[in-house]
Protein backbone atom coordinates (compact mmCIF):
# COMPACT_ATOMS: atom_id res chain seq x y z
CA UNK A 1 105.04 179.36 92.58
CA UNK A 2 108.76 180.21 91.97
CA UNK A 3 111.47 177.77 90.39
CA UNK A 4 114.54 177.77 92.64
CA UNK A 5 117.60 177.88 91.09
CA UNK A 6 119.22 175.27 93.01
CA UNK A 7 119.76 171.53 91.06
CA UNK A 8 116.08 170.13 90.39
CA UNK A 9 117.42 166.86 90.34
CA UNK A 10 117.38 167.16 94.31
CA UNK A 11 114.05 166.51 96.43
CA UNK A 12 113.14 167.23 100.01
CA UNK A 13 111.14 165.57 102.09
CA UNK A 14 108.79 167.59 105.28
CA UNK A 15 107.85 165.49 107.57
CA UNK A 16 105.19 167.06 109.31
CA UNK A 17 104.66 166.16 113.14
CA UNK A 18 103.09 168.42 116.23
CA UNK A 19 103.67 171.14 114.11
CA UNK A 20 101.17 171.90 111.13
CA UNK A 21 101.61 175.27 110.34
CA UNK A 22 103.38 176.88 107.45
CA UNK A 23 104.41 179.90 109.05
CA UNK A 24 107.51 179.56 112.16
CA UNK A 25 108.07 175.86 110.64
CA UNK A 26 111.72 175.80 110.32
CA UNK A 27 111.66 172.63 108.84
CA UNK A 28 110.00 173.25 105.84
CA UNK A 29 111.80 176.83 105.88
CA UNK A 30 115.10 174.48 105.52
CA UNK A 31 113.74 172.48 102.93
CA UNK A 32 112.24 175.12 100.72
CA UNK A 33 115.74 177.31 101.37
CA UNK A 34 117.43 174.26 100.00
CA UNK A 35 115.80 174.10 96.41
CA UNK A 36 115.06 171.33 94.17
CA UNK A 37 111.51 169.70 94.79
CA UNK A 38 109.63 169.30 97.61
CA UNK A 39 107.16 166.53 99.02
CA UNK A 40 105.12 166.99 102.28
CA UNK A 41 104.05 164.02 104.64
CA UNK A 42 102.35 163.42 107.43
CA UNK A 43 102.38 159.87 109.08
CA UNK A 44 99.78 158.54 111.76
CA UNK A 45 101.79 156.54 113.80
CA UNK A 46 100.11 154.84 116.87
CA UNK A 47 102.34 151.20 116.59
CA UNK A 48 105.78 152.29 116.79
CA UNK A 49 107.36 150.50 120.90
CA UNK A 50 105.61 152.36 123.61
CA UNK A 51 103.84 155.19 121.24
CA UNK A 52 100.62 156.60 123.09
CA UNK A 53 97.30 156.51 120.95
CA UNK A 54 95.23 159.62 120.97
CA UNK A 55 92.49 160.43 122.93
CA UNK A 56 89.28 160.86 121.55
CA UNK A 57 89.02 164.28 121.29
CA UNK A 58 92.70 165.06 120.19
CA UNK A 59 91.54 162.39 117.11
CA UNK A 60 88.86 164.47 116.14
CA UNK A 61 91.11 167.91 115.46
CA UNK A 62 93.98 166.24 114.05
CA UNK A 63 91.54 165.39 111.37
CA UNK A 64 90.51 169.04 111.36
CA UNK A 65 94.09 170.00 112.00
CA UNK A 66 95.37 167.64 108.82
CA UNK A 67 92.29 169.27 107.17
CA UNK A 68 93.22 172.48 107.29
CA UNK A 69 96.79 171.86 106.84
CA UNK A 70 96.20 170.19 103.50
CA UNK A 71 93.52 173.41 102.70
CA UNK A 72 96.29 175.66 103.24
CA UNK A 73 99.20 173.28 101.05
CA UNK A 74 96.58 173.25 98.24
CA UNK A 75 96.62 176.92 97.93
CA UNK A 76 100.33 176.70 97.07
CA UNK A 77 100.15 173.76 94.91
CA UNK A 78 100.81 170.95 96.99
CA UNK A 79 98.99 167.76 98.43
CA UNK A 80 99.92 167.07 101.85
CA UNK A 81 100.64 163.10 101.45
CA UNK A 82 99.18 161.20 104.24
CA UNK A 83 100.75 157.38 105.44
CA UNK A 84 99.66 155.78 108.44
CA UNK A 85 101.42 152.35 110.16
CA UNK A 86 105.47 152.35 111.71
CA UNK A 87 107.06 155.71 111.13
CA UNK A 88 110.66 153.69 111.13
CA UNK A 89 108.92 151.63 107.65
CA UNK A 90 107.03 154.27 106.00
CA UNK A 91 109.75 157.24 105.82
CA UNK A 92 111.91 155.17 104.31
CA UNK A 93 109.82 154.08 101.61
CA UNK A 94 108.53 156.71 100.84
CA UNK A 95 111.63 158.64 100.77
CA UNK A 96 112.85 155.77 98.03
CA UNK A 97 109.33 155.93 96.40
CA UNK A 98 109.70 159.55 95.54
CA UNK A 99 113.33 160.42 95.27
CA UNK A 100 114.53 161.93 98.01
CA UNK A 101 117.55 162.83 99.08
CA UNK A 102 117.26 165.19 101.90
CA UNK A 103 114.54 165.16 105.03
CA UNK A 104 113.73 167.73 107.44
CA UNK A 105 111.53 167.24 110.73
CA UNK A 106 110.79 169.19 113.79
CA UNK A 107 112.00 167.50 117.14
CA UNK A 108 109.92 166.07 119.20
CA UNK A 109 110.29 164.69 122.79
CA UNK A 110 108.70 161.94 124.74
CA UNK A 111 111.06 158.87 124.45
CA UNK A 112 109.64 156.71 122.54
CA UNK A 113 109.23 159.71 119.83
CA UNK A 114 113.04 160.74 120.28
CA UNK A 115 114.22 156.99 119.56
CA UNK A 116 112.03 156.42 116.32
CA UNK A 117 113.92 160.12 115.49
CA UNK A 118 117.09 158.97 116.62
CA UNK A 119 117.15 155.00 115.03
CA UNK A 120 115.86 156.92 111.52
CA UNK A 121 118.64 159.65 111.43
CA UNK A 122 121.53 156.94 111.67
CA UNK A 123 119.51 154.76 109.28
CA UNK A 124 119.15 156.96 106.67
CA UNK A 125 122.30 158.95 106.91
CA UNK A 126 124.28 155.93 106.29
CA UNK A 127 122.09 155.55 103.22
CA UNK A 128 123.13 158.73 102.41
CA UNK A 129 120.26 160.72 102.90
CA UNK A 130 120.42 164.36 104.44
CA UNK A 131 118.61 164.43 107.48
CA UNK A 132 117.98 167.65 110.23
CA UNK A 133 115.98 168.05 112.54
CA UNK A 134 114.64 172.07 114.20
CA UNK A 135 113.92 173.17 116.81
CA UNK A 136 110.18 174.32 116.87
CA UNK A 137 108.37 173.15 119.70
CA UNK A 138 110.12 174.28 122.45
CA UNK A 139 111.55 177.75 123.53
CA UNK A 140 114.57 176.13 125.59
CA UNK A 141 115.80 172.49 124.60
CA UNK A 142 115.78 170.21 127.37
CA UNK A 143 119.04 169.14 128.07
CA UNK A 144 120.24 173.09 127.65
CA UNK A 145 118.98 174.10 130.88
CA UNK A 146 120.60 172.34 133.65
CA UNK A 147 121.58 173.25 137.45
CA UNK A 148 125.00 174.14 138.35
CA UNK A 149 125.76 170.48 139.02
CA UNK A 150 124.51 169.38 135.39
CA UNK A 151 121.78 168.13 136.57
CA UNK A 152 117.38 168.31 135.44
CA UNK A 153 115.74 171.01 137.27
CA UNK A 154 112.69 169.41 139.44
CA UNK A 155 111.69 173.22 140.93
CA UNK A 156 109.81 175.14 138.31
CA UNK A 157 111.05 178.91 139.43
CA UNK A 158 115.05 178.36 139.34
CA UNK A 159 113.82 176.49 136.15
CA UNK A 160 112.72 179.34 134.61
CA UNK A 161 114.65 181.63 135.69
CA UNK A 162 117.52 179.58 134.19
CA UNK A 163 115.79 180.01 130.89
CA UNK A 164 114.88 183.61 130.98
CA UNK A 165 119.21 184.10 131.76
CA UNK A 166 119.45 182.48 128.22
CA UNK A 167 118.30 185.32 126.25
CA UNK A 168 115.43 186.00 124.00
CA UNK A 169 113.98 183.28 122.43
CA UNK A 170 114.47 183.56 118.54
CA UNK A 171 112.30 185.72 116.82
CA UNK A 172 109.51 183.45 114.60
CA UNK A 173 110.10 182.81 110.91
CA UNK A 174 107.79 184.07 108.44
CA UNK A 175 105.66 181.80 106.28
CA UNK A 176 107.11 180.96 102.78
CA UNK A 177 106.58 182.68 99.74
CA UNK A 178 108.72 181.36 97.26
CA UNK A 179 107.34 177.77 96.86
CA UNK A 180 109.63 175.44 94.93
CA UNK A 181 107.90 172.51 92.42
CA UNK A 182 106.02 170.20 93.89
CA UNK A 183 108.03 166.42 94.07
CA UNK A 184 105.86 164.31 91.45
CA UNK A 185 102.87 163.03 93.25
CA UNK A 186 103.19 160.08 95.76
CA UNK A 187 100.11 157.38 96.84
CA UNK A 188 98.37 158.93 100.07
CA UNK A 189 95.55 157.55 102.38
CA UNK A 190 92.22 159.15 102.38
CA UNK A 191 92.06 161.45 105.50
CA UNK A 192 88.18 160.07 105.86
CA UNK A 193 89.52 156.17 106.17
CA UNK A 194 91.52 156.98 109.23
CA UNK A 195 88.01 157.11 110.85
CA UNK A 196 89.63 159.80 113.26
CA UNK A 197 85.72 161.15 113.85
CA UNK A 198 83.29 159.94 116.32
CA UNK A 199 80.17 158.51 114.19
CA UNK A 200 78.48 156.02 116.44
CA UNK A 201 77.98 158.28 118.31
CA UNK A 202 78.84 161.39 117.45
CA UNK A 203 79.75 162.89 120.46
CA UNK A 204 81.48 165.93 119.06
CA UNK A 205 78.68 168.58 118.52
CA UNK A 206 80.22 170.58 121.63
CA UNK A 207 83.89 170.55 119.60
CA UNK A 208 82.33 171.71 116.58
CA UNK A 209 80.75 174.50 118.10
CA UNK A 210 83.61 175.83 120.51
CA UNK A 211 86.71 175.80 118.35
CA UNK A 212 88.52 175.89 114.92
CA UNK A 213 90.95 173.81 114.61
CA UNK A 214 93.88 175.00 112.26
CA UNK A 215 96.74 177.84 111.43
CA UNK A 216 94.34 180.41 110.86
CA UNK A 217 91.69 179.54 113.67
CA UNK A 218 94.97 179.84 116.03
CA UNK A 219 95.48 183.06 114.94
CA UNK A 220 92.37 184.27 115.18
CA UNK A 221 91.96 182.82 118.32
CA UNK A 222 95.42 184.77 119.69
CA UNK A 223 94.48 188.16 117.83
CA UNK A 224 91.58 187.89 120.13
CA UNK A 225 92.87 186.94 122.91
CA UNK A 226 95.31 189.70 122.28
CA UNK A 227 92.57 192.41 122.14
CA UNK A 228 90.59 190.81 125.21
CA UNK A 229 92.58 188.52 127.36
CA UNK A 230 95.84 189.28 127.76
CA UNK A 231 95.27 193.27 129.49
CA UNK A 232 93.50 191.84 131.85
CA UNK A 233 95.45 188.09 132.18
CA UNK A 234 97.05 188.45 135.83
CA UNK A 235 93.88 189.40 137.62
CA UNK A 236 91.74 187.30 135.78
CA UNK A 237 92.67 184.16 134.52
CA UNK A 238 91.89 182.25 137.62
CA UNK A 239 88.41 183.15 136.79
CA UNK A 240 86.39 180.55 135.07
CA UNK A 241 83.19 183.18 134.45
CA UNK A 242 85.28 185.04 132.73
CA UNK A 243 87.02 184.59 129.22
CA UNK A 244 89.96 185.65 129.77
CA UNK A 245 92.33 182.77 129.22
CA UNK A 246 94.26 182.36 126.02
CA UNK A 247 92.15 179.07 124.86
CA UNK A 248 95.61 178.17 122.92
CA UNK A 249 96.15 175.04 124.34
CA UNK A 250 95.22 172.94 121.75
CA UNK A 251 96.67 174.89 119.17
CA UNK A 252 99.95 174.94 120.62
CA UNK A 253 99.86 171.26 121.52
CA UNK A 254 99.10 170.88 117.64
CA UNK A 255 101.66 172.99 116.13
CA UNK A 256 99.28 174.81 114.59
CA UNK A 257 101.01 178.09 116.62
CA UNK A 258 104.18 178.10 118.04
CA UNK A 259 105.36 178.85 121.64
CA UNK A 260 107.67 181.49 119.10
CA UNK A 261 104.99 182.75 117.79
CA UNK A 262 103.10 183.40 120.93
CA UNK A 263 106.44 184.72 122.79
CA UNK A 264 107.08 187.67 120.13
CA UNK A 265 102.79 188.22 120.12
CA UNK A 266 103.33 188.80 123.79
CA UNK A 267 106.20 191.09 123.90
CA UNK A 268 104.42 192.93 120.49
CA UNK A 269 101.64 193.45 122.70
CA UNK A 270 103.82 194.84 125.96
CA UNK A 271 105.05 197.62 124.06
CA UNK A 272 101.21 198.89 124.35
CA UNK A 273 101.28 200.96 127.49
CA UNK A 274 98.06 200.26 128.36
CA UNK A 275 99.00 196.48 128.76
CA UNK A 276 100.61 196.23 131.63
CA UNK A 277 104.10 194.12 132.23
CA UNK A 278 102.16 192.46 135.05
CA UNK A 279 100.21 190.38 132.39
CA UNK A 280 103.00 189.81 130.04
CA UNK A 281 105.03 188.07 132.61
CA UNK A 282 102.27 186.08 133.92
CA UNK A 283 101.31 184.77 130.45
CA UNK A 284 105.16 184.35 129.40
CA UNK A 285 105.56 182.30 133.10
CA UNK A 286 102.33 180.00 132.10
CA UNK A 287 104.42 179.07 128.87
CA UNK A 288 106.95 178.58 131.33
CA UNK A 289 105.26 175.58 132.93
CA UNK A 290 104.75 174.05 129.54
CA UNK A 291 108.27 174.07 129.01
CA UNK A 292 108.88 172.93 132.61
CA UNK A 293 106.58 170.06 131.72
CA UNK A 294 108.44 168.61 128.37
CA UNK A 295 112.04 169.58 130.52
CA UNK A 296 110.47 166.94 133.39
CA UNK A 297 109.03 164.36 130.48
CA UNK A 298 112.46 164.57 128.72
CA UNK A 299 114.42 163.75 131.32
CA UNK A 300 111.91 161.41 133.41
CA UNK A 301 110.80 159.62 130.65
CA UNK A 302 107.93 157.73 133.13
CA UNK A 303 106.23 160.76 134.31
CA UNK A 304 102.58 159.50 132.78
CA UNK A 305 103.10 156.32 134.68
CA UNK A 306 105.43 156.06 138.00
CA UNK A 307 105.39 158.48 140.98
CA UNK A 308 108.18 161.02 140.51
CA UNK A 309 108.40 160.86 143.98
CA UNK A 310 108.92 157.12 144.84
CA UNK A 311 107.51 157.49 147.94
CA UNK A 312 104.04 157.74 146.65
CA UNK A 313 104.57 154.15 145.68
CA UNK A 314 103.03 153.00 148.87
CA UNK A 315 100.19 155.47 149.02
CA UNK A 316 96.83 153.47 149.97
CA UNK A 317 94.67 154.38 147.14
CA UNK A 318 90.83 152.93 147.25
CA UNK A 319 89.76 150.86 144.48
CA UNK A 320 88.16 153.08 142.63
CA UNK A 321 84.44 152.71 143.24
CA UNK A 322 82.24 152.17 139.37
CA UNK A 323 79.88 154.48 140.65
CA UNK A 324 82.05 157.28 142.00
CA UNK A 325 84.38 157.35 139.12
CA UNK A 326 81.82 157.31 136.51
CA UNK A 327 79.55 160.42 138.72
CA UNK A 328 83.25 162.33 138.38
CA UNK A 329 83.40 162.26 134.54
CA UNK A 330 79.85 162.94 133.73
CA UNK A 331 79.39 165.94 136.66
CA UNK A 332 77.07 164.12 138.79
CA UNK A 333 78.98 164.37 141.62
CA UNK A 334 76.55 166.59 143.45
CA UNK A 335 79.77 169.30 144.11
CA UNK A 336 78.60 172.20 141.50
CA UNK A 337 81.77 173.53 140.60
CA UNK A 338 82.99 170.20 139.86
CA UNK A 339 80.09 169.34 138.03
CA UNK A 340 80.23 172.30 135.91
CA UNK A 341 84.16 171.65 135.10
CA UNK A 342 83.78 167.86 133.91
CA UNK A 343 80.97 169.06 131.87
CA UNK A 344 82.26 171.70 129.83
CA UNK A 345 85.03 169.62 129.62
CA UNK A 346 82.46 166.52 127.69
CA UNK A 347 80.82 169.03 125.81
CA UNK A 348 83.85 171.36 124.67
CA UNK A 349 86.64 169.28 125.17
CA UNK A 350 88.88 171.58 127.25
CA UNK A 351 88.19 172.74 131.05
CA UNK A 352 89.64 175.95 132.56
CA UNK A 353 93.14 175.01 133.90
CA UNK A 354 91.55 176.15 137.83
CA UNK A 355 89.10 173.88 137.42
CA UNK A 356 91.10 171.07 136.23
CA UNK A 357 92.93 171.56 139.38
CA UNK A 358 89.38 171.53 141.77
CA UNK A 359 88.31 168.44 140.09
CA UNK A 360 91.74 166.68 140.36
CA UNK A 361 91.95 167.52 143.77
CA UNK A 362 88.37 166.02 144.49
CA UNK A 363 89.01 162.88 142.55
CA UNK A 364 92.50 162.37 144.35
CA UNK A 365 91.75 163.96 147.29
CA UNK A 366 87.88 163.46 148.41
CA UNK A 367 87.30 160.16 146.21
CA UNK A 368 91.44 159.03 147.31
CA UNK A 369 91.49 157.81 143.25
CA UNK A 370 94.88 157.46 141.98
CA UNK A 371 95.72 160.30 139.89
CA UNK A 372 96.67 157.73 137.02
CA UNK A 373 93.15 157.01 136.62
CA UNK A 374 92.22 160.49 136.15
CA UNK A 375 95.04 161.40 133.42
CA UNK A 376 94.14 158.89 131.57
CA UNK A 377 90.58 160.14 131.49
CA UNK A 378 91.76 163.87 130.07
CA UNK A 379 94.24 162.09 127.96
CA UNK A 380 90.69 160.63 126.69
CA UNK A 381 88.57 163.97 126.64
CA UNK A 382 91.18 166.85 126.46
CA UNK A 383 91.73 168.71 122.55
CA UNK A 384 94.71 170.11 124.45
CA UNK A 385 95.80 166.68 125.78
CA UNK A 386 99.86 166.81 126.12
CA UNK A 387 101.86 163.90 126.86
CA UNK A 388 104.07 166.00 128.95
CA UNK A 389 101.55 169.17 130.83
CA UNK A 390 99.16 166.21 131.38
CA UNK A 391 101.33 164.02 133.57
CA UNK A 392 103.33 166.56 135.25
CA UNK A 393 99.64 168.46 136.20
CA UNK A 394 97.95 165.48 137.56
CA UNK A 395 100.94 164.88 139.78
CA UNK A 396 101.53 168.26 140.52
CA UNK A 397 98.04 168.28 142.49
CA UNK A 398 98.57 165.01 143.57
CA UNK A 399 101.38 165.87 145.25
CA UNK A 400 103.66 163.26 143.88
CA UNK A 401 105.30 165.18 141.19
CA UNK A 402 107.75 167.75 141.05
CA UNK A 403 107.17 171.12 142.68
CA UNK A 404 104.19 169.70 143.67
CA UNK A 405 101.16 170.89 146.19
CA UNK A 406 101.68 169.42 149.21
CA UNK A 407 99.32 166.46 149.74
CA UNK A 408 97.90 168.13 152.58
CA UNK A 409 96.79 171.01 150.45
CA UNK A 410 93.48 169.87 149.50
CA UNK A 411 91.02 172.15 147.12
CA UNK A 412 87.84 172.95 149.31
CA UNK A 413 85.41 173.04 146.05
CA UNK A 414 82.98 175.46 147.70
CA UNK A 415 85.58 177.95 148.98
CA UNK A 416 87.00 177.72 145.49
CA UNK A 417 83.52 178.29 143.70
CA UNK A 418 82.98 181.38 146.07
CA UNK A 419 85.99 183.32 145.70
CA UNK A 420 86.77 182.47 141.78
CA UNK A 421 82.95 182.09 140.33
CA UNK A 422 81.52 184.32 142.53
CA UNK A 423 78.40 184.82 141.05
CA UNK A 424 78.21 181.38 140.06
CA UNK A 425 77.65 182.12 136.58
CA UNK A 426 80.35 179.70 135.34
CA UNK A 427 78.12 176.90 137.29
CA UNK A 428 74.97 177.81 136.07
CA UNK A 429 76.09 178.22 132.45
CA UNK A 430 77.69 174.06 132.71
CA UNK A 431 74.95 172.89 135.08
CA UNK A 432 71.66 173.47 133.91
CA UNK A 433 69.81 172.17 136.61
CA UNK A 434 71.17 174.93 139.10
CA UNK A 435 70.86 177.76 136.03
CA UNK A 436 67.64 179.02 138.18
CA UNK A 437 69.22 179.61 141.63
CA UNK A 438 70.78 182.23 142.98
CA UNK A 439 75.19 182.00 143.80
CA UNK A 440 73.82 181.47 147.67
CA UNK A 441 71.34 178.60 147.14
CA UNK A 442 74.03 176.73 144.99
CA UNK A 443 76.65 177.16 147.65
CA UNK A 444 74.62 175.34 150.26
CA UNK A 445 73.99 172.27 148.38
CA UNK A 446 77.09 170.13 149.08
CA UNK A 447 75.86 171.43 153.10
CA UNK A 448 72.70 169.47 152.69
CA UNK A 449 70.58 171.21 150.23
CA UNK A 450 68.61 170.34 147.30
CA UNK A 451 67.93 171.22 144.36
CA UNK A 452 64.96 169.70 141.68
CA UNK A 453 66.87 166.92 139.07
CA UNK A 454 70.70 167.90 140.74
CA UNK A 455 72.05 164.84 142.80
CA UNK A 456 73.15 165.07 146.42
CA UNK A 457 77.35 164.81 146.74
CA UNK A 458 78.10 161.68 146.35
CA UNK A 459 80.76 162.14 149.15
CA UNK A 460 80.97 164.93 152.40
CA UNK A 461 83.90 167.13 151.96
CA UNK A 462 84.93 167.33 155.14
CA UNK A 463 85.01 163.78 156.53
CA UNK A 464 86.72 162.91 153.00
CA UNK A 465 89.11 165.44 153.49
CA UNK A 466 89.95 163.97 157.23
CA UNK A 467 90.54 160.19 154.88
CA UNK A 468 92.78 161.41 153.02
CA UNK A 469 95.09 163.36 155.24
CA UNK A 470 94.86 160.01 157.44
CA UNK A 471 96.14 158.19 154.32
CA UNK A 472 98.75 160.74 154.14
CA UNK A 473 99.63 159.99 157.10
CA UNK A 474 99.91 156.53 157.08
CA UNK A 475 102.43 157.25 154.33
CA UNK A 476 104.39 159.34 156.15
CA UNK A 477 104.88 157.00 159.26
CA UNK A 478 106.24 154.56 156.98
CA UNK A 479 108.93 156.31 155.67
C-alpha cells in the first residue's frame, strides 16, 4: 500500500453499486487518483420510492458477489463497509460519520435509481461535498444515441448502428495498484444478518454447483468462454446442447465484469485469425440488445409494467389457471423442451436465452398468460435477472414491446426442440424421466405419447395456438 502525496486531510468515499469489481471501476479509479483516504461502501437498498427487491436467486450471489468483493478489498487492506435501509439517509451519514469530503459512484439507470442519484448529488453538493458519477455500465449512455429527430430509438438495428457510428467504446481501465490509506474504520452490518441465503429451504444446491459468483469467477468464466465459445458463437449459440454461450449474464448484470471489459476481450480475440469476424459481431450485437434494453428502460421508465405498445392494453388475457401456471415453473407441462428449460432454470438459476424465448412463447402464447406474470417469475428465479433485458425480453416475445415478434409468430416447441436440440440431449440431461428415450420417442409425446412418470401436455399446441391468434384477432378488430 502506497501513501499518495495528495493532502491526507481529504477522504473519498466509493460507493459501490452494480459494479463490484476493482478492475474497469472508474469510480474508485477517480477516487484513488484523487489521494487522501479512502472508504468503500456498499448499501442494500430495497425501501427507497418504487425500488424493486431482488429475486431470490439474484439475493443469493450478491451475498457471494459482496463476498468476494470484500475477499478481494481485504487483500489490499480495506473492509468493504456494508449499510442497509434508504440510500438518500445512509450516504449522508456516513459520509459525516467518517469525514468525507468527496464521493464517487457509477451511474445507474432505472428511474427510481437515477432520482435517489440525482436528489443526493444536489443534496450533498450544496453541503459542499464533491460528488461524480462514471460511466461504467453502459457502452453508449442513453440519452447520447438519439434519431435524427432527437428522439429514443424503439428499432434495435438503426439503434445499434447509431452506436457503432460513435466510435470505439473506451478501452477498460486497469485495476489499481497504488492503494491510498484506508479512511479510519466505520460501523458495518454483518453480511450473514442480511439473511440474503435461502435456509428454510435451501433451495440453492443447483447455484452452488453451476457458478462462481465474483471478479475472478467472471474472468475465468470469459477466458473460457474465450477459448471455447466465442470461435464457434454464430453457428452455435442457438444451441442449448451445446455450451457455447458466454454464461456472463450474471456477471455483467453484477458488475463483477464490464460490458468494457468484454468489448476489448472480444476484439483481443478477433485479431486471432482463426476466430472468425462472423462471431465477433454476433457476440458484440448480443451486447447490443443489452444496451438496447437499458436505452428502452431509460427512456420508458414503465417497461416492467405497462404495454409499450398501448394497444396491448385490451388484449383478453385468461386468468391464469393455479394449475397451469404452477406446471410452467416446475416443467410439468408435459412439452419436453419446455420442461427441460424451466428446470435448469430452478436448479441453476439461468436458462439458455432460446429457451427462455420457447417457454415465454408457450406461457403467453399456448397458456394466453400475461407476460407480466411470467417476468415476474424470472425476476424471482433468474442470477442474471435485469431490470431492463427482463422487461424488454418478455415483451419482445409477447409482441407488445419494441421491435417485437409479431404476435402471430408463435414458437412451435417441438419444431424448435428438433432443429436446435436435435439429439435431444439438452432434454434428457433437464428431464430425467425422458433421459432413457431416444430424440424420436420424445418428439412424439406432446402428439399423444407416453412416457413412464412424464405428464401428458397439459395443453394441445395446435388448438392453443388457433386461441391465441383468435385473441389476436379480437384485438385487432378493435382497433
Amino acid at each position: 500500500m502506497s501513501t499518495s502525496s495528495a493532502d491526507q486531510s481529504a477522504t473519498s468515499l466509493v460507493w459501490f453499486r452494480e459494479d463490484l469489481r476493482l478492475a474497469d471501476n472508474p469510480a474508485l479509479t477517480a477516487a484513488i487518483e484523487r489521494g487522501g483516504r479512502l472508504a468503500l461502501v456498499y448499501i442494500l437498498d430495497e425501501e427507497s420510492e418504487g425500488t424493486r427487491p431482488l429475486g431470490g436467486a439474484s439475493r443469493w450471489w450478491l451475498h457471494h458477489s459482496l463476498a468476494a468483493l470484500s475477499n478481494d478489498l481485504a487483500a489490499h487492506g480495506y473492509r468493504l463497509i456494508l449499510r442497509r435501509g434508504r440510500a438518500g439517509d445512509i450516504l449522508p451519514a456516513l459520509i459525516q460519520e467518517i469525514g468525507a469530503n468527496a464521493v464517487d459512484w457509477n451511474r445507474r439507470y432505472g428511474a427510481a435509481e437515477r432520482a435517489v442519484d440525482a436528489t443526493l448529488k444536489t443534496t450533498l453538493r450544496g453541503q459542499g461535498i464533491a460528488v461524480e458519477s462514471h460511466q461504467a455500465g453502459l457502452l453508449f449512455e442513453p440519452w447520447t444515441v438519439t434519431t435524427g429527430a432527437g428522439q429514443p430509438y424503439r428499432v434495435f438495428t438503426p439503434f445499434w448502428r447509431a452506436c457503432l457510428a460513435r466510435g470505439e467504446p473506451r478501452p477498460p481501465l486497469p485495476a489499481p495498484h497504488d492503494w491510498p490509506p484506508p479512511a479510519d474504520g466505520a460501523a458495518s452490518d454483518d453480511l450473514a444478518d442480511w439473511a440474503l441465503l435461502p435456509t428454510k429451504p435451501d433451495w440453492a444446491a443447483g447455484l452452488r454447483e453451476s457458478w462462481q459468483p465474483g471478479e475472478r469467477g467472471a474472468q475465468a468464466r470469459l477466458a473460457q468462454f474465450q477459448d471455447e465459445g466465442l470461435p464457434h458463437y454464430a453457428g452455435q449459440r442457438d444451441r442449448p446442447d451445446i455450451d457455447a454461450t458466454s454464461r456472463l449474464s450474471p456477471h455483467l448484470r453484477f458488475g463483477e465484469v464490464s460490458p468494457f471489459q468484454l468489448w476489448h476481450a472480444a476484439g483481443v480475440a478477433g485479431r486471432q485469425e482463426t476466430m472468425g469476424r462472423r462471431n465477433i459481431d454476433k457476440f458484440l450485437s448480443e451486447l447490443g440488445w443489452r444496451e438496447f434494453s437499458w436505452h428502452l428502460l431509460f427512456h420508458f421508465p414503465d417497461l416492467p409494467d405497462r404495454n409499450f405498445q398501448p394497444r396491448f392494453d385490451a388484449f383478453p388475457w385468461r386468468e391464469p389457471d393455479a394449475a397451469d401456471l404452477a406446471a410452467w415453473q416446475q416443467g410439468r407441462t408435459g412439452i419436453p423442451i419446455v420442461d427441460a428449460g424451466m428446470r435448469q432454470l430452478w436448479h441453476t438459476g439461468w436458462m439458455h436465452n432460446r429457451v427462455r424465448m420457447i417457454v415465454a412463447s408457450f406461457l403467453i402464447k399456448n397458456l394466453l398468460i400475461d407476460w407480466r406474470i411470467g417476468e415476474a417469475w424470472f425476476w424471482d428465479t433468474l442470477v442474471d435477472a435485469d431490470a431492463a433485458s427482463n422487461a424488454a425480453s418478455w415483451q419482445w416475445v409477447a409482441g407488445s414491446g419494441a421491435d417485437a415478434a409479431p404476435y402471430f409468430r408463435v414458437f412451435n416447441p417441438v419444431l424448435q426442440a428438433e432443429k436446435f436440440d436435435p439429439r435431444a440431449d439438452y432434454i434428457r440431461a433437464h428431464v430425467p424421466e425422458l433421459a432413457a428415450l431416444p430424440a424420436s420417442e420424445i418428439a412424439r409425446l406432446t402428439a399423444g405419447g407416453h412416457a413412464r412418470g412424464y405428464p401428458a401436455p397439459i395443453v394441445d399446441l395446435q388448438e392453443s395456438r388457433r386461441r391465441a391468434l383468435d385473441a389476436f384477432a379480437s384485438l385487432k378488430a378493435d382497433e
